[in-house]
Protein backbone atom coordinates (compact mmCIF):
# COMPACT_ATOMS: atom_id res chain seq x y z
CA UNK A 1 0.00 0.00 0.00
CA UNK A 2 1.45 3.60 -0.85
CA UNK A 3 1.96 5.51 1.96
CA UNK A 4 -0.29 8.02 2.33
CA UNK A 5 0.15 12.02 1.33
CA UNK A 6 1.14 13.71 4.79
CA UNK A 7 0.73 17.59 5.20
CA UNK A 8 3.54 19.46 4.76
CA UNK A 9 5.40 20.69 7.56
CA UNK A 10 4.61 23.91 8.88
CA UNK A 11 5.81 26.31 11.47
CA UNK A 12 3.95 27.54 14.26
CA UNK A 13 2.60 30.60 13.50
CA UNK A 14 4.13 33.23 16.19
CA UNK A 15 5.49 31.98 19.82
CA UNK A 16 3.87 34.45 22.29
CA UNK A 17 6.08 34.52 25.36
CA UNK A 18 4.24 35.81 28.81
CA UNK A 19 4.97 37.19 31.82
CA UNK A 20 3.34 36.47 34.91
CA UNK A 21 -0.21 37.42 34.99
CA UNK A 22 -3.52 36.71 36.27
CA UNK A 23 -5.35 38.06 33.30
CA UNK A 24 -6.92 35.21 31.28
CA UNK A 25 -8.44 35.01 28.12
CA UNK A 26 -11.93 35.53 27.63
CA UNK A 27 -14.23 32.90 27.12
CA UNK A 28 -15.91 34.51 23.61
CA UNK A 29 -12.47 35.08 22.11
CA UNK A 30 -12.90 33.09 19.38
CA UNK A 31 -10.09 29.90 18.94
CA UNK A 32 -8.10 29.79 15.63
CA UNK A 33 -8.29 26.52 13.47
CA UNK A 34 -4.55 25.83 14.90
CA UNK A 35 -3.75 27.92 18.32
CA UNK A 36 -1.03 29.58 18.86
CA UNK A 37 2.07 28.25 20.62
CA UNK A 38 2.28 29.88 23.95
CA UNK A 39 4.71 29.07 26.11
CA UNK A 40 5.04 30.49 29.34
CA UNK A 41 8.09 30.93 31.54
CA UNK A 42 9.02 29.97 35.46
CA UNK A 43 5.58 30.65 37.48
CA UNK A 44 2.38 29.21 37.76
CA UNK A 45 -1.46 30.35 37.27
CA UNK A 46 -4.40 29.85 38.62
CA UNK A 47 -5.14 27.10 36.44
CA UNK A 48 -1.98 25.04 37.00
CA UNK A 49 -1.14 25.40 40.56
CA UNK A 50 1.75 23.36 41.03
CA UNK A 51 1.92 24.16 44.53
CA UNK A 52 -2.17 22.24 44.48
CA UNK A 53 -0.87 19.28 42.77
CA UNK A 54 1.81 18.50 44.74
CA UNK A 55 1.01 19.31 48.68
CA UNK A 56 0.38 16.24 48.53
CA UNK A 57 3.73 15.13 49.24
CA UNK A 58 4.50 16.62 52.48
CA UNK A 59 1.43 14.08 53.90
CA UNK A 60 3.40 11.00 52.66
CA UNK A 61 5.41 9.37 55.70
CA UNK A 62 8.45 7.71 55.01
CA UNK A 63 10.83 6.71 57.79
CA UNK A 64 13.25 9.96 57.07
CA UNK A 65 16.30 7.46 57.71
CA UNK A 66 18.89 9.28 55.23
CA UNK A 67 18.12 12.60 53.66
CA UNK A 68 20.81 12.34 51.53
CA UNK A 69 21.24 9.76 48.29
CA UNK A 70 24.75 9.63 48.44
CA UNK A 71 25.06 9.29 52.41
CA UNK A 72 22.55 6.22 51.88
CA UNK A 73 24.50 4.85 49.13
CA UNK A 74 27.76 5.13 51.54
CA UNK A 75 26.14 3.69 54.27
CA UNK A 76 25.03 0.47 52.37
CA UNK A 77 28.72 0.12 51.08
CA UNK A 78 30.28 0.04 54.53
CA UNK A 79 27.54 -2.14 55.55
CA UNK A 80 25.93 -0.10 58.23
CA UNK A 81 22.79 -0.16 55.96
CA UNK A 82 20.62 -3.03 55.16
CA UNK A 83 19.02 -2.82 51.71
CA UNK A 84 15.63 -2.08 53.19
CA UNK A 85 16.90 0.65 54.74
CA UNK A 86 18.72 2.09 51.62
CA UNK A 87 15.43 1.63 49.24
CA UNK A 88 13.71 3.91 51.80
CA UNK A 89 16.61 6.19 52.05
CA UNK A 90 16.24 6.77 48.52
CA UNK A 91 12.25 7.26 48.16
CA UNK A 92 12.80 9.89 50.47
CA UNK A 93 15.49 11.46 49.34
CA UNK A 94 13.40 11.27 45.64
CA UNK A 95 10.12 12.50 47.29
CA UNK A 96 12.01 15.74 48.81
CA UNK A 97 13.27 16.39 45.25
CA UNK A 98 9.60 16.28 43.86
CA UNK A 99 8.52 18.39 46.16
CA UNK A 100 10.66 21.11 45.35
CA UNK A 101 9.56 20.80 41.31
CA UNK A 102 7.57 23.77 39.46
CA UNK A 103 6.19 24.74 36.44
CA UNK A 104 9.01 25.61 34.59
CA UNK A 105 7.65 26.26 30.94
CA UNK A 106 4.18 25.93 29.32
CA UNK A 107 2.74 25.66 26.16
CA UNK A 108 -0.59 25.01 24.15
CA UNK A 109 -0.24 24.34 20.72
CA UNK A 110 -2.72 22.68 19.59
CA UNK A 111 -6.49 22.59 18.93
CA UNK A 112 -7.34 19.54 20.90
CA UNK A 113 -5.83 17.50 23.74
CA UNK A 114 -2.52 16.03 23.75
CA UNK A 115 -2.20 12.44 23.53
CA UNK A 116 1.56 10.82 23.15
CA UNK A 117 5.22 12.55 24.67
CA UNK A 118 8.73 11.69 23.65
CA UNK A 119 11.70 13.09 25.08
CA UNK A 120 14.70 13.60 22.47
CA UNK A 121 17.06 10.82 23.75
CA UNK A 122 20.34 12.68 23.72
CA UNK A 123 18.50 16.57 24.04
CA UNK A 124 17.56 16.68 27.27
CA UNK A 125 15.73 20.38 26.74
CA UNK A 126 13.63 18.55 23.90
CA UNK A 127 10.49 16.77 23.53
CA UNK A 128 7.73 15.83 20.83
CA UNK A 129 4.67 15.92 21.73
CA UNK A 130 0.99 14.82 19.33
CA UNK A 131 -2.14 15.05 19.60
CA UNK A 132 -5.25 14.10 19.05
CA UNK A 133 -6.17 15.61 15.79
CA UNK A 134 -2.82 14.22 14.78
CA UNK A 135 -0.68 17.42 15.10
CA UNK A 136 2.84 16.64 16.23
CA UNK A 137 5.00 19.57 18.09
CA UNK A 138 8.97 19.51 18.20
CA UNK A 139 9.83 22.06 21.58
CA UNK A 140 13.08 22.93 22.41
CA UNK A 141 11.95 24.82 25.26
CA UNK A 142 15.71 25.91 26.36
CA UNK A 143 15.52 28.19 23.26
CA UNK A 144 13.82 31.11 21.75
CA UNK A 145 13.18 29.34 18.16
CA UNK A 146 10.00 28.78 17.34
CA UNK A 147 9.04 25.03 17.68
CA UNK A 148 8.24 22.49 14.75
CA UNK A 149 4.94 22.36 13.88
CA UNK A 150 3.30 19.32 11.50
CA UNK A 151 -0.99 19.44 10.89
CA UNK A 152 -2.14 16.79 11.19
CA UNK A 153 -5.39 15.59 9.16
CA UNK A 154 -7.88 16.45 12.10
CA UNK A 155 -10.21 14.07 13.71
CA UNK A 156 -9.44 10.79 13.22
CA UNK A 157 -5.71 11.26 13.16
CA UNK A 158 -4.58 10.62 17.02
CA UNK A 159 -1.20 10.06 17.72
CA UNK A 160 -1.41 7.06 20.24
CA UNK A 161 2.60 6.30 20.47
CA UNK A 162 5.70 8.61 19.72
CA UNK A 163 8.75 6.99 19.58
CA UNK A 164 12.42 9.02 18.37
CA UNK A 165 14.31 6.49 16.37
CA UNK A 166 17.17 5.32 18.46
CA UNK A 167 19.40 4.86 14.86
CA UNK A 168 18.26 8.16 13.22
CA UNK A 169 17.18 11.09 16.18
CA UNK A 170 16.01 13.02 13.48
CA UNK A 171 13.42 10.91 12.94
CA UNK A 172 10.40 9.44 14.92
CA UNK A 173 7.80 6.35 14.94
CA UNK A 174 4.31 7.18 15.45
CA UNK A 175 1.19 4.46 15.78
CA UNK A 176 -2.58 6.32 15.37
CA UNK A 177 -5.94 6.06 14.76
CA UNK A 178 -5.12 7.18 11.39
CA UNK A 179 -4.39 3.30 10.92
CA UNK A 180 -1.21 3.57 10.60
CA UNK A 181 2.67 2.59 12.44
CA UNK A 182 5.30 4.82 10.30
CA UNK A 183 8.58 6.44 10.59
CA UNK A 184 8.32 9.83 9.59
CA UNK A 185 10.80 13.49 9.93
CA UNK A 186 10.35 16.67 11.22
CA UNK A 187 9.68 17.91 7.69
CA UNK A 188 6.18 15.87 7.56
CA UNK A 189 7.53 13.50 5.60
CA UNK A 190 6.62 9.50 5.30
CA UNK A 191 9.41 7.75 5.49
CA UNK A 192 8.12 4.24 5.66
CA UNK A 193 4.92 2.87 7.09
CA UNK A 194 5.35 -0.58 9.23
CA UNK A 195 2.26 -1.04 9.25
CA UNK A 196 -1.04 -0.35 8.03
CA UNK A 197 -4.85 -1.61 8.84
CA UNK A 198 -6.45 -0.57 5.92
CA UNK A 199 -9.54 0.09 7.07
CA UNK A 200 -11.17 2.94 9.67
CA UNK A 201 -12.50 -0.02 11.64
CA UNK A 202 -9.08 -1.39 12.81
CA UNK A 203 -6.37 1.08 14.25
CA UNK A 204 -2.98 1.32 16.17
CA UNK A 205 -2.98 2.31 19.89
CA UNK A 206 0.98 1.45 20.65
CA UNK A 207 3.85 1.16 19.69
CA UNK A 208 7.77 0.49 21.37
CA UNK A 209 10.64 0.43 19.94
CA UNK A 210 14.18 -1.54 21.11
CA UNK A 211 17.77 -0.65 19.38
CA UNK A 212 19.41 -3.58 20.83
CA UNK A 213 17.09 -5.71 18.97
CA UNK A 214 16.61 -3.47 16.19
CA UNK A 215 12.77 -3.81 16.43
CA UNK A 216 9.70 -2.00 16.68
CA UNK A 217 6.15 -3.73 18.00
CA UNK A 218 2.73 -2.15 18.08
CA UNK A 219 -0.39 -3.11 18.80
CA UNK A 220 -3.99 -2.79 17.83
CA UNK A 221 -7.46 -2.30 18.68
CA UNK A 222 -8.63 -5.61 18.45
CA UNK A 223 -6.09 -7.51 20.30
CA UNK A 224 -3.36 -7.94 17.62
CA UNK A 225 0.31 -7.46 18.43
CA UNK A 226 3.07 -6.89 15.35
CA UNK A 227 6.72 -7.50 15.27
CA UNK A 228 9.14 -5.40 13.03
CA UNK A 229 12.55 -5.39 12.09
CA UNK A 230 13.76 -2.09 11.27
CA UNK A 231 13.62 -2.62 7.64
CA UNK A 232 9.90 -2.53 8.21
CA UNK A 233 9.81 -6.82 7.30
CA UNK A 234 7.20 -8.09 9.61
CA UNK A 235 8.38 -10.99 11.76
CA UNK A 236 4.66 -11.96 13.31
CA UNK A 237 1.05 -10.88 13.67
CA UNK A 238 -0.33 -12.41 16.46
CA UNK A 239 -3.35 -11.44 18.33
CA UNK A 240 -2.43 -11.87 21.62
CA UNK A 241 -5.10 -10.04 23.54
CA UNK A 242 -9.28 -10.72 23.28
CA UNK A 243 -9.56 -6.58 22.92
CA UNK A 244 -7.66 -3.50 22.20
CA UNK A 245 -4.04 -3.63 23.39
CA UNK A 246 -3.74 -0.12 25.01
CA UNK A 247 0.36 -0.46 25.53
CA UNK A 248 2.81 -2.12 24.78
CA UNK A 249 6.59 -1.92 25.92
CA UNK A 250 9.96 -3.70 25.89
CA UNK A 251 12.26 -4.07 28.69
CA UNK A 252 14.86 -1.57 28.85
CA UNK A 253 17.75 -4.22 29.81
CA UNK A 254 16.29 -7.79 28.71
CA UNK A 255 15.17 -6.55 25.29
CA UNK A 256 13.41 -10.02 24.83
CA UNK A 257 11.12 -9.21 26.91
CA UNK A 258 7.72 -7.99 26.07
CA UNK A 259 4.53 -6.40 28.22
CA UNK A 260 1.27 -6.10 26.43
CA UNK A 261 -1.83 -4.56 28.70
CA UNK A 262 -5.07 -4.80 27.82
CA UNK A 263 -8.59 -3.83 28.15
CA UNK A 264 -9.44 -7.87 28.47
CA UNK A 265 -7.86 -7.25 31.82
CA UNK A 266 -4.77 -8.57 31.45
CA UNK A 267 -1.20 -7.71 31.24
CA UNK A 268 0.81 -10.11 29.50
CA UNK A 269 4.93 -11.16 29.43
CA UNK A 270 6.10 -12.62 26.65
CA UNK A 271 9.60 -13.57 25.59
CA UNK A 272 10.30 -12.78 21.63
CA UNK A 273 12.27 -15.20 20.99
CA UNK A 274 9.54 -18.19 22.03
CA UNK A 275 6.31 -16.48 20.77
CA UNK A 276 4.68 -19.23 18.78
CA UNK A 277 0.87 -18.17 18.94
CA UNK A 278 -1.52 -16.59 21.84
CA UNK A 279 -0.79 -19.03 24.56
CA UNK A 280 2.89 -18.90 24.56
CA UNK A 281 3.17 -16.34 27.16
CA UNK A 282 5.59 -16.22 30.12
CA UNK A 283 3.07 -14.96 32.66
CA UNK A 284 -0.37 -13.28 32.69
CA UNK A 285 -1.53 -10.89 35.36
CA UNK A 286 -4.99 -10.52 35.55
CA UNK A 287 -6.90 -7.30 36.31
CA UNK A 288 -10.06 -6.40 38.08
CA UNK A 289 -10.75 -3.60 35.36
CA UNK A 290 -9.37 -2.69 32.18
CA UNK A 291 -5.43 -1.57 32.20
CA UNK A 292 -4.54 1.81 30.59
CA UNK A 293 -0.53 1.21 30.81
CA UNK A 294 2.41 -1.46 31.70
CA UNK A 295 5.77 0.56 32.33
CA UNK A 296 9.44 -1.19 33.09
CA UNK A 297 10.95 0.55 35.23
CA UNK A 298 14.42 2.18 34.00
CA UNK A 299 16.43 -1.23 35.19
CA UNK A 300 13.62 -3.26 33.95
CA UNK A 301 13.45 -4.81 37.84
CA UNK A 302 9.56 -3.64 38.21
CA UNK A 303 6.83 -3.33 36.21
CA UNK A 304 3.99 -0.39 36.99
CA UNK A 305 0.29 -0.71 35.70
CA UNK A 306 -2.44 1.14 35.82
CA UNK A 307 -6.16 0.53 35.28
CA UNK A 308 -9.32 2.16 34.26
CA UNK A 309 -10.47 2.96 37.94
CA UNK A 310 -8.25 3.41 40.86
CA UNK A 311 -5.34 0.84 41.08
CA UNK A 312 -1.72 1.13 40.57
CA UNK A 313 0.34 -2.17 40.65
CA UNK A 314 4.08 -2.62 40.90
CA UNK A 315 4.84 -6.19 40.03
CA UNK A 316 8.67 -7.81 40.83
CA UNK A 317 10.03 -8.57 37.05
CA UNK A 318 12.24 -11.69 39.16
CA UNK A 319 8.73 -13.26 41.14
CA UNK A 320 5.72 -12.86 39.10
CA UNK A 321 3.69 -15.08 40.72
CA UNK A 322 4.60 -12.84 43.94
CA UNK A 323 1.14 -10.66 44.71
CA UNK A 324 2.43 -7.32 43.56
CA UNK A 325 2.69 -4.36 45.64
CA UNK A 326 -1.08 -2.35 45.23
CA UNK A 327 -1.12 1.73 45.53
CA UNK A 328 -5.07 3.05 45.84
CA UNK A 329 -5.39 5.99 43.05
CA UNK A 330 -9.00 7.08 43.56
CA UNK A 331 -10.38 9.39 40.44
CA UNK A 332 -13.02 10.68 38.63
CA UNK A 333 -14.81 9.57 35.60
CA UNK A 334 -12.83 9.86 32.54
CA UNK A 335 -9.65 10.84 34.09
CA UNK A 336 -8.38 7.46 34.08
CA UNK A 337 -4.49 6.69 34.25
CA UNK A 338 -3.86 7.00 30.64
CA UNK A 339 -2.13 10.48 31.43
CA UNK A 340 0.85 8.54 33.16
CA UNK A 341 1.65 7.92 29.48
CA UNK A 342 2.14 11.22 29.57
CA UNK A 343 4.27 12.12 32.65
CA UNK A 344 7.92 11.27 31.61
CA UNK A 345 11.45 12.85 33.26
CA UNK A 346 13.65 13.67 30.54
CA UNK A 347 17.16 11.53 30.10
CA UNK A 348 19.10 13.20 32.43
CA UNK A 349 16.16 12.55 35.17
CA UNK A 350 16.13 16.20 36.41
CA UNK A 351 13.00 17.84 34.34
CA UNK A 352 9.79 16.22 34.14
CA UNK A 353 7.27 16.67 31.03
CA UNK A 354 3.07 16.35 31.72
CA UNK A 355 0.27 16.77 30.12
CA UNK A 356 -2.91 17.84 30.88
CA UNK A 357 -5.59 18.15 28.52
CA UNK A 358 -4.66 20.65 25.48
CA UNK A 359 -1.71 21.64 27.78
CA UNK A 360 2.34 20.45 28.08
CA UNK A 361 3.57 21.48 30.84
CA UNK A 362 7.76 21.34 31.98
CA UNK A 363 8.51 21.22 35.60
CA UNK A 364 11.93 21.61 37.43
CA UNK A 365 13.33 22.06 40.48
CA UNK A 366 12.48 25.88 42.09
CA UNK A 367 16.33 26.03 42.37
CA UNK A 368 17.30 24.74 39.36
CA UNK A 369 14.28 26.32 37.23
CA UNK A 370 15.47 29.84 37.57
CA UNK A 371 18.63 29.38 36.06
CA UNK A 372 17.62 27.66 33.35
């Protein structure tokens, strides 16, 4: 199948850069086809008050036995520290960092909510971001430039996975509704399409991407999960859920290793080198509702997922047949935990990128944000 035409590449308009003010926009202004990029510098408004969402913190209690990372890390070396000890040296020494975190830049660009983030691997100042009208945003936000800007077609077009291309970091992989898993540029061009459903009932919803293994796996609406080479040659089409796989993601250290999620209420582990049909699976850990995401952690020791209603699970990657570790996550209707998808630190681990709604929003330590 021919790839399809993509819109050309366009620049955003005019960057409008803010100072602090209370003033907001009134509700008849009328809302261009495309908005505006605004971006907003250190400070926060009434609408994001990052001092509201995170007081939180100072109610968690954790045993405040090290303060310091590097004094817990010294004390388990000399042995003065069992490891129990260290892990909660550490999650408090990390909580007392997030606490200190605020909204460092902001920006709206586009005309409906975002839906997919990406972090440049080797930029730590730069993300993509798309949406759900299939827009897709390149920010440098540590420079005046105005950001990359590609239309996308509208409704119809959401970006469900965002991937930079670990060989080429000029380019990027991007599953969507559109029905499509491709590898496109910043210039809006199609560089090859992995996969295609060829038909509005069937679309992508994720997508992962390993450069050890030179692979790339995404999965579908309907339960189907697809395995790439980087040449685009498909390896398998399996379907290894009963409905829409919602994530998908490899192992940061055992690239072999493979989580699906599910809304069949499952999350699955799979090793790639033994899948021979649906029931070939390592493990499967079932759900009481439908699961929004399955995340490895950076060491690929844990695995975090997160449902449809108020559960977060950690799960041991060495014991899972161990009951995992449960943390209660109460919310409303429709604000599920599909936005963790969307809360990622960039690669140096010391600037965190959200979003919420039609908003991106880049947080940093007080200290640390008003020298950037």
């Amino acid at each position: 199948m021919a790839p399809r035409k993509r819109p050309e590449t366009q620049k955003t308009p005019e960057v409008v850069v803010r100072p602090k003010s209370k003033r907001n926009r009134s509700p008849r202004e009328p809302e261009p086809e495309a908005k505006k990029l605004c971006v907003k510098g250190p400070g926060s408004s009434r609408r994001f008050d990052s001092g509201c969402l995170w007081a939180g913190l100072s109610s968690l209690r954790v045993p405040p036995l090290c303060s310091s990372i590097v004094r817990a890390l010294h004390q388990h070396k000399l042995g003065r520290a069992a490891w129990p000890s260290l892990q909660q040296g550490l999650q408090q020494s990390f909580l007392n960092s997030l606490a200190s975190y605020r909204i460092f830049q902001k920006a709206a660009p586009f005309d409906r909510r975002a839906t997919s983030l990406a972090w440049h691997p080797t930029h730590p100042s730069t993300l993509a971001v798309g949406s759900k009208g299939g827009d897709i945003l390149l920010w440098n936000f540590g420079i005046k430039d105005k950001p990359t800007f590609i239309k996308g077609i509208g409704a119809g077009g959401s970006i469900t996975g965002l991937k930079f291309n670990p060989l080429n970091t000029n380019q990027f992989f991007t599953s969507s509704m559109e029905g499509t898993t491709r590898l496109q540029d910043f210039k809006g061009n199609t560089l090859r399409v992995f996969a295609s459903s060829d038909t509005c009932n069937v679309w992508f919803c994720s997508l992962d991407v390993s450069v050890k293994s030179r692979v790339v796996v995404t999965g579908d609406n309907v339960g189907h999960v697809i395995l790439l080479n980087m040449d685009g040659r498909e390896l398998w089409n399996l379907r290894m859920h009963k409905k829409k796989v919602t994530h998908v993601a490899l192992n940061p250290c055992c690239d072999w290793l493979l989580a699906t999620a599910s809304v069949d209420q499952t999350v699955k582990i799979w090793d790639l080198r033994q899948v021979r049909g649906k029931s070939s699976f390592l493990h499967s850990l079932p759900h009481r509702h439908p699961v929004n995401a399955a995340h490895f952690s950076p060491d690929g020791a844990q695995l975090l997922t997160t449902d449809q209603k108020s559960e977060i699970r950690v799960y041991s990657a060495c014991r899972w047949d161990c009951p995992p570790s449960l943390i209660p996550h109460p919310h409303r209707h429709f604000q599920h935990l599909t936005p963790i998808k969307l809360n990622e630190f960039n690669p140096m681990g010391d600037t965190l990128a959200s979003v919420m709604g039609y908003h991106i929003l880049v947080w940093s330590p007080e200290d640390a944000g008003t020298q950037k």
